[in-house]
Every structure is written in C-alpha cells, then in structure tokens.
C-alpha atoms as a PDB file:
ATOM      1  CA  UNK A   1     -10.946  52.727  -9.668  1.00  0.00           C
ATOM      2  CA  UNK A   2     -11.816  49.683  -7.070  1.00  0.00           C
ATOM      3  CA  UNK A   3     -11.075  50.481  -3.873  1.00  0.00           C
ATOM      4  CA  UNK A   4      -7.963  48.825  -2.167  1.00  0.00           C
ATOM      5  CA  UNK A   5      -9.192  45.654  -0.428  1.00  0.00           C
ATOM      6  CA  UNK A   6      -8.233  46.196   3.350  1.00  0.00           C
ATOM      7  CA  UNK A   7     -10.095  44.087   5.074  1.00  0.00           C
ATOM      8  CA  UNK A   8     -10.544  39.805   6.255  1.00  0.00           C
ATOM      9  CA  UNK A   9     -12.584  37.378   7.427  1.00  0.00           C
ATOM     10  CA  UNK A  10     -11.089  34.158   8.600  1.00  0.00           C
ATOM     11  CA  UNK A  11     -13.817  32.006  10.022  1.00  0.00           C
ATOM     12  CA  UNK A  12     -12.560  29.519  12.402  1.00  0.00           C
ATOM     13  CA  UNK A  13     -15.629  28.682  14.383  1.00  0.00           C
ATOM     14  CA  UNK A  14     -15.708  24.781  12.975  1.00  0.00           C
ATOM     15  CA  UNK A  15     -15.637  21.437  15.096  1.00  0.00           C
ATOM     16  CA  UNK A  16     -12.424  19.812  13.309  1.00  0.00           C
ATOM     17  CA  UNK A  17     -14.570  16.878  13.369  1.00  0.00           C
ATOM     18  CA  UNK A  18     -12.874  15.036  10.733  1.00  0.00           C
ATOM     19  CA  UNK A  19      -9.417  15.524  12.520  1.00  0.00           C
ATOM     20  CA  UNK A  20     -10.664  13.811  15.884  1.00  0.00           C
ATOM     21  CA  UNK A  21      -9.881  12.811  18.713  1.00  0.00           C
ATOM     22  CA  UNK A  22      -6.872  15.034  17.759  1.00  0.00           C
ATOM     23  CA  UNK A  23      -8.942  18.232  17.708  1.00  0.00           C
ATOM     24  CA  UNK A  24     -10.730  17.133  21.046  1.00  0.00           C
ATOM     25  CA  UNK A  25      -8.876  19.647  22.828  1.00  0.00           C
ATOM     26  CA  UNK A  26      -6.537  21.300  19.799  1.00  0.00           C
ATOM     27  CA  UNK A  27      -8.223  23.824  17.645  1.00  0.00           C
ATOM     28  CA  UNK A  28      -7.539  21.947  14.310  1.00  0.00           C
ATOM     29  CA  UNK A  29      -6.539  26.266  13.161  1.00  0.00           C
ATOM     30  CA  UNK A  30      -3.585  25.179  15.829  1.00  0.00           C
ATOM     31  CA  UNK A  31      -2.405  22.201  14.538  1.00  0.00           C
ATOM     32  CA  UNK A  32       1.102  22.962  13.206  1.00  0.00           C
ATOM     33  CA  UNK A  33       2.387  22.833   9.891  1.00  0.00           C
ATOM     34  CA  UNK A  34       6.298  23.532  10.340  1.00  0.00           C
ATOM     35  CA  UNK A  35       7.221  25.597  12.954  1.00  0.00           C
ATOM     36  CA  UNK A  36       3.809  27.369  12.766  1.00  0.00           C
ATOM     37  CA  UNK A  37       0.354  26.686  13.454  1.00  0.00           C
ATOM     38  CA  UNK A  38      -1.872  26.253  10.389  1.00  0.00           C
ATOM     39  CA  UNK A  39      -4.050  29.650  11.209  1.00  0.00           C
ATOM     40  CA  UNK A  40      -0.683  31.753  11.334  1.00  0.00           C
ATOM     41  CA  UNK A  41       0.002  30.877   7.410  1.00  0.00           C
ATOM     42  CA  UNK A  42      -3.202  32.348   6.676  1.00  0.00           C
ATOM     43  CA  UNK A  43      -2.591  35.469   8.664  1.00  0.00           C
ATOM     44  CA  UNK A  44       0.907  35.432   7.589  1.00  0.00           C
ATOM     45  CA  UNK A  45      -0.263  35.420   3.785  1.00  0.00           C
ATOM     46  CA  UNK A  46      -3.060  38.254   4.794  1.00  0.00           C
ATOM     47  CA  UNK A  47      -0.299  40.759   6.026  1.00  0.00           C
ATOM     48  CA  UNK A  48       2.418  40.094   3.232  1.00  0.00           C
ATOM     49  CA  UNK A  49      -0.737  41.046   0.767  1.00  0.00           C
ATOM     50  CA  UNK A  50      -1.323  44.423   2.522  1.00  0.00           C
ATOM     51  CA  UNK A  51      -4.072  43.376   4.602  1.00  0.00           C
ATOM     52  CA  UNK A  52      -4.745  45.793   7.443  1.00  0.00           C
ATOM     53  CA  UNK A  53      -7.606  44.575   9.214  1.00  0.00           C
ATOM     54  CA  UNK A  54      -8.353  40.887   9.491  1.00  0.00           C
ATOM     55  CA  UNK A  55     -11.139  39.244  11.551  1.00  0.00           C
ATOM     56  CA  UNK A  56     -11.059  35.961  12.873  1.00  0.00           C
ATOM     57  CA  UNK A  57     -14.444  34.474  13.901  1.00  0.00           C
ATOM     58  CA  UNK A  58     -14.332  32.554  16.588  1.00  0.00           C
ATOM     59  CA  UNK A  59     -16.483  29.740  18.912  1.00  0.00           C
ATOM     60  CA  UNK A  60     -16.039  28.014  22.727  1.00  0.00           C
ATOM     61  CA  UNK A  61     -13.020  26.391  23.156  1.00  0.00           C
ATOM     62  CA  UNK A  62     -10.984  28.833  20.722  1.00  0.00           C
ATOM     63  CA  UNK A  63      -9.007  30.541  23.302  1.00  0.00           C
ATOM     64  CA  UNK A  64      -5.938  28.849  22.086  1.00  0.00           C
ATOM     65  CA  UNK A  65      -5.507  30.855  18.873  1.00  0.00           C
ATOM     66  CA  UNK A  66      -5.977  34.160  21.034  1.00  0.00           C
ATOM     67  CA  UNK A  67      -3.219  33.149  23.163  1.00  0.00           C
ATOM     68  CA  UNK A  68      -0.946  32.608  20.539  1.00  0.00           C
ATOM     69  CA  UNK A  69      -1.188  35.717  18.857  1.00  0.00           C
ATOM     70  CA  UNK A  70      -1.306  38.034  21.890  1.00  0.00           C
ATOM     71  CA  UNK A  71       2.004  39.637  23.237  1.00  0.00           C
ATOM     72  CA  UNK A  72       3.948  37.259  26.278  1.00  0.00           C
ATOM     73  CA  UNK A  73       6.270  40.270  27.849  1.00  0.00           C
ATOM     74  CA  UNK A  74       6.991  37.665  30.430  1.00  0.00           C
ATOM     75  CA  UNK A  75       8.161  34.762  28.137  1.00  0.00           C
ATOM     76  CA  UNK A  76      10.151  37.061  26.030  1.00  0.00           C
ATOM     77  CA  UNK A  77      12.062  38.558  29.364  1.00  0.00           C
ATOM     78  CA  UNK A  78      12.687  34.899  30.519  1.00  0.00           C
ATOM     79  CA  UNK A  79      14.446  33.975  27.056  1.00  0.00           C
ATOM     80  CA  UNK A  80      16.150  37.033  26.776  1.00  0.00           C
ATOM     81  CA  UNK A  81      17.696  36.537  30.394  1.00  0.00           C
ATOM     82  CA  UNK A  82      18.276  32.602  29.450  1.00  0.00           C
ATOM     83  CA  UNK A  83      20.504  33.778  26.227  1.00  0.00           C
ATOM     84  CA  UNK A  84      17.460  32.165  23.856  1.00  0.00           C
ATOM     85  CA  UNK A  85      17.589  35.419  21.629  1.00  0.00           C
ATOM     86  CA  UNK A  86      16.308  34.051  18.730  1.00  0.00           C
ATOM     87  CA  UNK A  87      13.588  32.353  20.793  1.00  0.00           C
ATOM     88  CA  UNK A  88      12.444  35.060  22.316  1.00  0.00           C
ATOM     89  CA  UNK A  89      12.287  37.281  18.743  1.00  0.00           C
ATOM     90  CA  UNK A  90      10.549  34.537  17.250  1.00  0.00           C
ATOM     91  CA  UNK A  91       7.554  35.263  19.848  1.00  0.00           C
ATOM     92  CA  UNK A  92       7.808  38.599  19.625  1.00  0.00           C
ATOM     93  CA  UNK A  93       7.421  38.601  16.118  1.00  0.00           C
ATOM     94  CA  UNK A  94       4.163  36.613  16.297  1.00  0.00           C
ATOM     95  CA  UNK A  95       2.602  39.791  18.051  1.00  0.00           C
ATOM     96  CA  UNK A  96       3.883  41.922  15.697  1.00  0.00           C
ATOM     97  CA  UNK A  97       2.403  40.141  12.977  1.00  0.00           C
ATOM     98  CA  UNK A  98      -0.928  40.243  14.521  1.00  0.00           C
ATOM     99  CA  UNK A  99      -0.230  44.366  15.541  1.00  0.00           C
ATOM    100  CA  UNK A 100       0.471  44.782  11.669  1.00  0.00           C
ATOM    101  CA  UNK A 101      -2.840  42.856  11.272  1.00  0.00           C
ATOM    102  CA  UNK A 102      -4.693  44.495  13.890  1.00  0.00           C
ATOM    103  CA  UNK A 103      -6.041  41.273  14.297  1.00  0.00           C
ATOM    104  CA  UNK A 104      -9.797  40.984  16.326  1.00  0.00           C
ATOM    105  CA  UNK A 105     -11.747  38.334  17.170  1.00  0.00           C
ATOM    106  CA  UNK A 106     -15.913  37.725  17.180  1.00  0.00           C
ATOM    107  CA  UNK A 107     -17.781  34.505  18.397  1.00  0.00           C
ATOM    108  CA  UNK A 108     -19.866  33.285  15.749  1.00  0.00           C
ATOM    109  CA  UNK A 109     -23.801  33.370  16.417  1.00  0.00           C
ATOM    110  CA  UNK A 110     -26.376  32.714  14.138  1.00  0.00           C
ATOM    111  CA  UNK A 111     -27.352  29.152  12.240  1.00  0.00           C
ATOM    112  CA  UNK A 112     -24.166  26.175  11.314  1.00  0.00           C
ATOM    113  CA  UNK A 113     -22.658  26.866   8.230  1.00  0.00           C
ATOM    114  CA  UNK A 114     -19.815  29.119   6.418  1.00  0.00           C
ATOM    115  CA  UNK A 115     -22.099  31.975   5.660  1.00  0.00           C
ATOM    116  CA  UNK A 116     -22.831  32.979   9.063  1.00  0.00           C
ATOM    117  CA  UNK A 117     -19.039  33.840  10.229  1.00  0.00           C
ATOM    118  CA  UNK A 118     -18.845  36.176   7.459  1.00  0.00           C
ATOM    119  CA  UNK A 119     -22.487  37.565   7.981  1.00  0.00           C
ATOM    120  CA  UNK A 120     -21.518  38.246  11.877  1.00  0.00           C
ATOM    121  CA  UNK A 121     -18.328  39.947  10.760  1.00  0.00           C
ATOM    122  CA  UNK A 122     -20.073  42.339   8.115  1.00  0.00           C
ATOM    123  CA  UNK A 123     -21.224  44.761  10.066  1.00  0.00           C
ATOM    124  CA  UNK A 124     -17.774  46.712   9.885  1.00  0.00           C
ATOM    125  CA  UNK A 125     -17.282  46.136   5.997  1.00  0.00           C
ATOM    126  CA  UNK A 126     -19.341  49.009   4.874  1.00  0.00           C
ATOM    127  CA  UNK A 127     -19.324  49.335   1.482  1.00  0.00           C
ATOM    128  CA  UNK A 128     -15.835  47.860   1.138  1.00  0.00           C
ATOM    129  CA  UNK A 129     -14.966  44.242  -0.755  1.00  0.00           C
ATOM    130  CA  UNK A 130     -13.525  42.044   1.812  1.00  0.00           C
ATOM    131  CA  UNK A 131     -11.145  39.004   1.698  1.00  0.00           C
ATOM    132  CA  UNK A 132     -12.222  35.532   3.191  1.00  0.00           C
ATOM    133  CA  UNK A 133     -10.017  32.623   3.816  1.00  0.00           C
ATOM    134  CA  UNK A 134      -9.969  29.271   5.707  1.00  0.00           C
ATOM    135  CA  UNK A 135      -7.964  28.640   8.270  1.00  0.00           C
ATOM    136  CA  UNK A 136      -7.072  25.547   7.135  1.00  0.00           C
ATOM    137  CA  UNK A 137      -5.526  25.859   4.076  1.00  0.00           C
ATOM    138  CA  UNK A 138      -2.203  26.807   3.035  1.00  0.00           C
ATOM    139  CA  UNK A 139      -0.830  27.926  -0.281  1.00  0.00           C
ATOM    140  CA  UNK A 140       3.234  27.962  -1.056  1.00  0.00           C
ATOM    141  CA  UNK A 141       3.215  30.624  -4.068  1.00  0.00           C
ATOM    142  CA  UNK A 142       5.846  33.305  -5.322  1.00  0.00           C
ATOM    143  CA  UNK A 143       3.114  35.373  -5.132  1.00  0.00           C
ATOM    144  CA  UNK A 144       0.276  34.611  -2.255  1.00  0.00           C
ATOM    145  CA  UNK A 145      -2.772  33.332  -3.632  1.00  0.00           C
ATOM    146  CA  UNK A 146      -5.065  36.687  -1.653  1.00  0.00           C
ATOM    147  CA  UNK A 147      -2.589  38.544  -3.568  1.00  0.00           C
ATOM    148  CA  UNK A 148      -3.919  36.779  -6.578  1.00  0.00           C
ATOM    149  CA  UNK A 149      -7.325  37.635  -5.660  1.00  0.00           C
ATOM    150  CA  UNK A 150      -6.902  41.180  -4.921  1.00  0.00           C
ATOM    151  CA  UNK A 151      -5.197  41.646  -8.026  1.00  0.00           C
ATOM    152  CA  UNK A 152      -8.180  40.120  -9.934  1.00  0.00           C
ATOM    153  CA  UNK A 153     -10.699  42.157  -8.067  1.00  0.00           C
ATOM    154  CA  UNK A 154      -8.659  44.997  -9.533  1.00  0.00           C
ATOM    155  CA  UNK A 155      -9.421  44.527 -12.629  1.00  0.00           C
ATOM    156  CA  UNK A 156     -13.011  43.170 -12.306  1.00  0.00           C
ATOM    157  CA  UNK A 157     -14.792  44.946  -9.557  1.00  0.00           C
ATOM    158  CA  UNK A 158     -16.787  42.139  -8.785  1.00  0.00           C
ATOM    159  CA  UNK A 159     -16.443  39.299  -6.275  1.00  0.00           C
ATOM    160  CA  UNK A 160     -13.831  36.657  -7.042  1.00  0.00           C
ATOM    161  CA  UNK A 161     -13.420  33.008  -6.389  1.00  0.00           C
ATOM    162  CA  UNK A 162      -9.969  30.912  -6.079  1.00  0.00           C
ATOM    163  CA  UNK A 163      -9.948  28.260  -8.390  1.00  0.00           C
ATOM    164  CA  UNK A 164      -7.387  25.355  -9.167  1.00  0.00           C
ATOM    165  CA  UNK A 165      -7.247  22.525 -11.429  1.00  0.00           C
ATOM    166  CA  UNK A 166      -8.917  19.680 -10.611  1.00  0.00           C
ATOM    167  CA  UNK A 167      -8.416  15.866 -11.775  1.00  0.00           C
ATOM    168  CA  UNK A 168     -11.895  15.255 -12.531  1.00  0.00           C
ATOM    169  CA  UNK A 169     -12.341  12.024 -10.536  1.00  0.00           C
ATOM    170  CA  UNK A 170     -12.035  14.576  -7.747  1.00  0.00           C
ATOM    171  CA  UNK A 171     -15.102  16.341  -8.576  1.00  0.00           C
ATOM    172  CA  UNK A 172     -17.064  15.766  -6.121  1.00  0.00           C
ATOM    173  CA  UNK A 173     -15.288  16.764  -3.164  1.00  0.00           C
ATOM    174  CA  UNK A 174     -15.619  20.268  -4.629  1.00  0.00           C
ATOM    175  CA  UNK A 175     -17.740  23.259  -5.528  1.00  0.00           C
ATOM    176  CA  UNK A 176     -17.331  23.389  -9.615  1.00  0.00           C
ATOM    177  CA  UNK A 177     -18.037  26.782 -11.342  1.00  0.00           C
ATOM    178  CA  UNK A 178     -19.632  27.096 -13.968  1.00  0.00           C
ATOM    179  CA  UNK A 179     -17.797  29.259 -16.748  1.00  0.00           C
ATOM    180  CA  UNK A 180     -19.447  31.166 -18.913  1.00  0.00           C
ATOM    181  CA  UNK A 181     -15.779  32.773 -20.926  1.00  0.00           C
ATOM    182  CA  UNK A 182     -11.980  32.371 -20.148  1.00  0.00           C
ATOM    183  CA  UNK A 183     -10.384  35.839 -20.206  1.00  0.00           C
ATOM    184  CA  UNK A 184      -7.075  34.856 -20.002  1.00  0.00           C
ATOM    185  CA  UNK A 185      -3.968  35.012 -17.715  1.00  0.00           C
ATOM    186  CA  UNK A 186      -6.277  32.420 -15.632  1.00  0.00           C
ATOM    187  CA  UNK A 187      -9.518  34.522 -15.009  1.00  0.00           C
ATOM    188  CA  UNK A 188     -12.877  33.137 -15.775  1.00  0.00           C
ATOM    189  CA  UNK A 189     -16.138  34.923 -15.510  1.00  0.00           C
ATOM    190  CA  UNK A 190     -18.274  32.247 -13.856  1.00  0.00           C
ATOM    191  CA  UNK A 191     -22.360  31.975 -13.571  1.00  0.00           C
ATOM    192  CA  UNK A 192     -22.307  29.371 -10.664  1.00  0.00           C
ATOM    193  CA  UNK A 193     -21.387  26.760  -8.408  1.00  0.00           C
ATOM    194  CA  UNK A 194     -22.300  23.410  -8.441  1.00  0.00           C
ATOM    195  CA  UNK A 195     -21.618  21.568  -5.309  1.00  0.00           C
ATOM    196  CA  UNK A 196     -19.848  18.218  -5.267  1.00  0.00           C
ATOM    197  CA  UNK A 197     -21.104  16.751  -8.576  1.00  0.00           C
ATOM    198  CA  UNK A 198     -20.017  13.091 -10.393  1.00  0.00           C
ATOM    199  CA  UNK A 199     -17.402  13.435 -13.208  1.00  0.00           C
ATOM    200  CA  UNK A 200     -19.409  13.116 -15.504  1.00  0.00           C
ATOM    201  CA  UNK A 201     -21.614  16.211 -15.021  1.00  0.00           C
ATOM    202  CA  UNK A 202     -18.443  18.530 -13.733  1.00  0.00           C
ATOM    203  CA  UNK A 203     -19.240  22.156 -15.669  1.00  0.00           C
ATOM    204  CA  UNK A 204     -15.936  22.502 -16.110  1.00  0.00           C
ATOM    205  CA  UNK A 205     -12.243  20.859 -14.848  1.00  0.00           C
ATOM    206  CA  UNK A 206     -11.552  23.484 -12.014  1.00  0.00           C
ATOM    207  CA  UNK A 207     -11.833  23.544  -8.129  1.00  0.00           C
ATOM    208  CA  UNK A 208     -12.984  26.441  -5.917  1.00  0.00           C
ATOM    209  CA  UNK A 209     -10.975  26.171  -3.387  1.00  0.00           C
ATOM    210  CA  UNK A 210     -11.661  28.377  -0.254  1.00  0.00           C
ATOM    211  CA  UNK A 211     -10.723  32.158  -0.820  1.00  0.00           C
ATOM    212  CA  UNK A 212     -13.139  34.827  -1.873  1.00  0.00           C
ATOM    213  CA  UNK A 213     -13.588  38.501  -2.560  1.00  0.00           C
ATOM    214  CA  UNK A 214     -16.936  38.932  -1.380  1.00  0.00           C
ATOM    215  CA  UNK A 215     -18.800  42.444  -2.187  1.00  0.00           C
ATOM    216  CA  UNK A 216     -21.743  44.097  -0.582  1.00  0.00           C
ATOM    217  CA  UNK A 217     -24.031  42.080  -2.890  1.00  0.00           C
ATOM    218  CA  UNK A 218     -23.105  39.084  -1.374  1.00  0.00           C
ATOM    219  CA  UNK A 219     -23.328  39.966   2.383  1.00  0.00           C
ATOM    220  CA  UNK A 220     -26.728  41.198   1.524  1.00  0.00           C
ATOM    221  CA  UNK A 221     -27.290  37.558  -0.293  1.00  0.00           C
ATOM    222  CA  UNK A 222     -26.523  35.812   3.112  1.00  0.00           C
ATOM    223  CA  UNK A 223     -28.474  38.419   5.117  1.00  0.00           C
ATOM    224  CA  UNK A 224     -31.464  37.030   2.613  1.00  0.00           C
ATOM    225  CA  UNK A 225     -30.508  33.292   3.204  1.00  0.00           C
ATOM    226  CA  UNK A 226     -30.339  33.978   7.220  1.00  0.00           C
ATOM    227  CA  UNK A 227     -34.252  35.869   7.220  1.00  0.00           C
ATOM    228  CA  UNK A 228     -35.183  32.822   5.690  1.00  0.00           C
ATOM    229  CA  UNK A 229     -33.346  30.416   8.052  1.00  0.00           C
ATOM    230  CA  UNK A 230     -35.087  31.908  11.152  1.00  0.00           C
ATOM    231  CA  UNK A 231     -38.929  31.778   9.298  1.00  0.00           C
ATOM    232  CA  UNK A 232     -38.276  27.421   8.296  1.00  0.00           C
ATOM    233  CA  UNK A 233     -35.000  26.736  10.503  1.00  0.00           C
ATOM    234  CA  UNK A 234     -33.956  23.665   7.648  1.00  0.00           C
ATOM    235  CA  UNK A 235     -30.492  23.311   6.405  1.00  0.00           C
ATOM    236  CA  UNK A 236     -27.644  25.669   7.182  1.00  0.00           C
ATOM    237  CA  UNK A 237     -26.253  29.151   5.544  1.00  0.00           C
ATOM    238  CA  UNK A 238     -23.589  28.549   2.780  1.00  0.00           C
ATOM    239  CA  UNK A 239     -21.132  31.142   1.290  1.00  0.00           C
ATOM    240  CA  UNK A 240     -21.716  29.003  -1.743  1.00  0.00           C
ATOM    241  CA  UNK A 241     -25.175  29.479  -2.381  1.00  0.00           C
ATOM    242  CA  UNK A 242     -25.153  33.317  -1.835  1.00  0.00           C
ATOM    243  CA  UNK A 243     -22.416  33.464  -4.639  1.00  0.00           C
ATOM    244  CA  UNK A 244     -25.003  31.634  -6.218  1.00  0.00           C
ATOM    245  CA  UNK A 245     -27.948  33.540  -6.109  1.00  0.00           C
ATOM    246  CA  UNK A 246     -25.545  36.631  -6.921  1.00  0.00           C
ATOM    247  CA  UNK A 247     -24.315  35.477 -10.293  1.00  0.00           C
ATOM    248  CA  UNK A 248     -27.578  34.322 -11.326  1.00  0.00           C
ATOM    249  CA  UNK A 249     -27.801  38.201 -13.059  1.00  0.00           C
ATOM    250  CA  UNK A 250     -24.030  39.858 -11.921  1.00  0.00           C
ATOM    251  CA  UNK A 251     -21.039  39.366 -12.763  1.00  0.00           C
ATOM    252  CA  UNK A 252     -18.710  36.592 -10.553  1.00  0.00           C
ATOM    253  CA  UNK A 253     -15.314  35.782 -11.452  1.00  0.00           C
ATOM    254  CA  UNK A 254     -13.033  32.821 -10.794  1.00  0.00           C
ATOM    255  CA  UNK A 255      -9.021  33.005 -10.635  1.00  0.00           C
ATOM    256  CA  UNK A 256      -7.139  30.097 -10.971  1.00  0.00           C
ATOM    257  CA  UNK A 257      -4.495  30.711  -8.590  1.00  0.00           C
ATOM    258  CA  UNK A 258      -0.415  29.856  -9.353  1.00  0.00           C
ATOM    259  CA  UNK A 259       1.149  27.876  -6.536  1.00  0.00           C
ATOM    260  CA  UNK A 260       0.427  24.930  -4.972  1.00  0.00           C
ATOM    261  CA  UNK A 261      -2.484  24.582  -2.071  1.00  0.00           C
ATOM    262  CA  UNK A 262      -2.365  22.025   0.785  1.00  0.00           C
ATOM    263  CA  UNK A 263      -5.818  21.568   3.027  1.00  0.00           C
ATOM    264  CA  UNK A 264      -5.052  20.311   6.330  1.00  0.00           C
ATOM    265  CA  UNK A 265      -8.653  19.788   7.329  1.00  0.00           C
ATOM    266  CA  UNK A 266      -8.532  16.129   6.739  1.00  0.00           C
ATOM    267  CA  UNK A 267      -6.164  13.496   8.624  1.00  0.00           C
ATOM    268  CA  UNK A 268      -4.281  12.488   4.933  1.00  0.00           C
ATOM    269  CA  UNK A 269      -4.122  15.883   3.567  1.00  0.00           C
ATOM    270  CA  UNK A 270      -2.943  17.579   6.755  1.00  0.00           C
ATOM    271  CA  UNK A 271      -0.102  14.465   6.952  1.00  0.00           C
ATOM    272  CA  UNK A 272       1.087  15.764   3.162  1.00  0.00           C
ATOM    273  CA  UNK A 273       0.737  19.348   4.199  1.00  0.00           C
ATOM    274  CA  UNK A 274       3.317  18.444   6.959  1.00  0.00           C
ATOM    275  CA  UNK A 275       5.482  16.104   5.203  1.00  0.00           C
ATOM    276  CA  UNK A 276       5.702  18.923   2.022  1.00  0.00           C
ATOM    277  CA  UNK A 277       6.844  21.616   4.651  1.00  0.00           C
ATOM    278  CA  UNK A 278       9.232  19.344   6.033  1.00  0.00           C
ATOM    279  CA  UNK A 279      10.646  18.473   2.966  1.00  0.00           C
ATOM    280  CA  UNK A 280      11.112  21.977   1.358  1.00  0.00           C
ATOM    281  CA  UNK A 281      13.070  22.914   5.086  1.00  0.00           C
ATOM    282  CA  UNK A 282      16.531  22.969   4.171  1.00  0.00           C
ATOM    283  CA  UNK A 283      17.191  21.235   7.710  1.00  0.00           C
ATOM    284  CA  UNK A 284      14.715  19.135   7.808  1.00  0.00           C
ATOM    285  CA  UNK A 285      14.611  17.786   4.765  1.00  0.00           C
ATOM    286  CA  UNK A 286      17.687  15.793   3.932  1.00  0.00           C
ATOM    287  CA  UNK A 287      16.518  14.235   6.914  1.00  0.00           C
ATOM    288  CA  UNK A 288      13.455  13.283   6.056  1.00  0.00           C
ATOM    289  CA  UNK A 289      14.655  12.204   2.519  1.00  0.00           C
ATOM    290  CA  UNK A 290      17.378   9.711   4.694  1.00  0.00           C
ATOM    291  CA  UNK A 291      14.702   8.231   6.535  1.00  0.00           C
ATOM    292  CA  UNK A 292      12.522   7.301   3.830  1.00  0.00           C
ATOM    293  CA  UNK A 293      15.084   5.768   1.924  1.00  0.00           C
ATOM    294  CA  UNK A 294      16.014   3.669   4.896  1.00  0.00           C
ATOM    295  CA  UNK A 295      12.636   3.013   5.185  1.00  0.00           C
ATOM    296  CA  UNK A 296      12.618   1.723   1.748  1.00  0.00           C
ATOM    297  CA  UNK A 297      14.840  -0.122   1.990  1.00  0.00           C
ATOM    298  CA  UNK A 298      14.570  -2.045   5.131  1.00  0.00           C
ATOM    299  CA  UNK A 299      10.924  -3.053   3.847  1.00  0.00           C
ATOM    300  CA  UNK A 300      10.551  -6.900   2.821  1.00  0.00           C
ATOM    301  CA  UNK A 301      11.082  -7.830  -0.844  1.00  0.00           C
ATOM    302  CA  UNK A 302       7.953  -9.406  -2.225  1.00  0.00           C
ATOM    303  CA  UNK A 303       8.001 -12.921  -3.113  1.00  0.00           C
ATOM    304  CA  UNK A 304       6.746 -14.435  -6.280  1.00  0.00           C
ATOM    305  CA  UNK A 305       3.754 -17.034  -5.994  1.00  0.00           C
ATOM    306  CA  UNK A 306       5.693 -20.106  -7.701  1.00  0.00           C
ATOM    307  CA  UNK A 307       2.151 -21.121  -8.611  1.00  0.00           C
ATOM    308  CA  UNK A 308       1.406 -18.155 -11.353  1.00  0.00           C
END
C-alpha cells in the first residue's frame, strides 16, 4: 500500500518578472484573485486534500506572504470591538488555515531554476512522496486537482504529473509528455518531457501543467543535476529534466486533471483568472455581466468603406 502523501512544496522564490512593474514591490504569490491572494488558493486546495505539512520556499522581499498567513490578535480585537464580526473571522480563519497546514517557510539557496526550491526543501521528505505546486496557478474543480494527483499516486506508486489538454498551436509554451499507453479514466504512463516544442513535433496533444508527485528518485535526480551545476556552473536546475532522466528506465505517470486551470503568472492570463472569479461570484457577477454589456453597447458601430 503507498503511503498517504502528507507533505508540500510550494516554491515561491521567483522574480514575477513578466508581471512588472506590478510585482516591483507585490509578490506576484500576493496578487489577488477574488477576495484572496493567488498563493492562498494553492494552500487552500493543499489543506482541503489532507495535506498536513506544506512548505513554502521562499526569497528577499517575500515577507509579505508570511505576514498574511501569520495570526493578527490585534486586528481581530479591533474588528471585534468595531462590530466587523465577519471581518475579523475572515482573518482569523486565514491562520487557521495555515495552523491546519502547519505551514513553514525556507529561503531558497542553491543555482536559478525550479529544481532547487524543491531540492532545499527535501531534506525533511524522507522516504515519503511529496506534493509540489506553483503558486501561481489556480484550479476551480469539484474535486481539487492535488486531490487528483494523490489519488493517482495511489494507484501507481510512482511520481505523477498534471496534465491538461492542449490546443496544439499552444505547444510550445509547454512541457509535452511523451506517452508511452493511456490507461484510462485519464492516466497515462509517460517516458518524457519535451520542453516547448512546434506543433508539428508535439508527442502528444496534452499540457503538463505545474503539479507533481515527486518520489525519492527524483530528489536524488536533482541532487545529481545540482553536483553537476557546481563542477560547470552553465544553465540552471529544472524539475523537468530530473523527471526526465527518471523515466528514461522507471515508471512516470501523467493525470489529466478534471476542472479548469487559470495561470496568473502572465499579465493576460492573470486578467482572465480575475475576470473568471469575478464572474462565477454570485455578487459580483451580474455586475460585471451589466457592465460589459454597457460596454458593448456604447462602443462605435463600424462603418462600411463605400469603396468595397
């Protein structure tokens, strides 16, 4: 029987570079989506899976998301004396969240690049699989999408990779597995990645899409990719590439998750991210639906060149 999965990694070292000057001063893992900042969906889908442990890893200039999830006595007393009840539970219950979590925090060290978050976080996993997600994505699904992937694990043993769909013209801004069989009920045993590739040479129509069930094997992958790092110092330390080099002779498998995933790592996609949560409010969003059919309709009419 495969042991329960108890444990995260959310890495949430990175620059937001694509989302500046707005992340100048803003973790981009802040920026809200709703009433909540990005980083608290991912925590938020951690707990409701039964995760008991989650680790977020962490650079300069992060303090932000530590602040947000740490208890405010103070604030909560001033509500509570102002009448702002539900205010004040709201907060509390962000604390509570990250209690149930037992959320703790690392700075990253080590070379740029995804692997080395997960690499500085290993050293509690043991010889337990472990759960990593962004902290910039977020997935609206009946049942959460690390749900999904413990599930899979489950029944595999072996590390796991959340996949979705892909229009194929989108290929390469994505890692594409390659599959090897389709087992049904959306799992696919997968020999590879390949990273960002044209249409045309796509191994197959799906997406990984950031969330992983990563093993021992693969932790001792990027331990091997970081000893190499230090001896040449060229290029950076992927999660990607140790998949790689593990499925080259084990087994890797790929679930294609249900629900529907918004990244909001990118100025467009965060602006959908936000404009789909607002519409799905049941406040919000007849309001939002008003105002873009006023919108519409206050925009000028085209008019026909008489000349064609």
């Amino acid at each position: 029987m495969s042991p329960t999965i108890r444990r995260a990694v959310i890495p949430a070292a990175g620059l937001g570079s694509r989302l500046l000057p707005l992340t100048k001063a803003t973790p981009k893992e802040m920026l809200p989506v709703g009433d909540k900042p990005v980083i608290e969906h991912t925590v938020r889908e951690l707990v409701d899976s039964g995760i008991t442990d989650i680790t977020i890893v962490v650079s300069g200039g992060k303090s932000l998301i530590q602040d947000h999830f740490r208890p405010n006595p103070g604030l909560v007393a001033q509500l509570r004396e102002d009448g702002k009840t539900a205010y004040a539970d709201a907060v509390e219950e962000v604390a509570e969240l990250a209690r149930r979590g037992h959320i703790t925090y690392l700075d990253q060290h080590g070379p740029y690049g995804n692997g080395t978050p997960v690499l500085n976080a290993a050293r509690s996993f043991g010889d337990e699989p472990v759960l990593v997600l962004w902290p910039d994505d977020v997935f609206v699904a009946e049942i959460p999408r690390a749900q999904q992937l413990i599930r899979a694990y489950e029944q595999t043993g072996c590390p796991v990779l959340a996949l979705m769909p892909m229009n194929p013209t989108d290929s390469q801004r994505y890692g594409v597995p390659i599959v090897k069989e389709d087992l049904g009920d959306g799992q696919l045993r997968i020999t590879g990645l390949v990273e960002k590739p044209k249409p045309a040479d796509a191994p197959s129509p799906y997406a990984a899409i950031g969330g992983y069930v990563i093993t021992p094997g693969i932790v001792d992958e990027l331990r091997e990719q970081t000893r190499r790092w230090y001896e040449h110092r060229e290029g950076e330390i992927y999660l990607t590439d140790a998949i790689n080099a593990y499925a080259r002779d084990r087994a890797v498998y790929g679930q294609v998750i249900q629900g529907r995933w918004y990244d909001t790592g990118n100025p467009a996609d965060y602006l959908v991210a936000q404009m789909a949560h607002a519409l799905a409010h049941p406040e919000y969003g007849p309001i939002l639906r008003d105002l873009v059919s006023e919108l519409d309709a206050a925009r000028p009419t085209p008019v026909a060149d008489p000349s064609v």
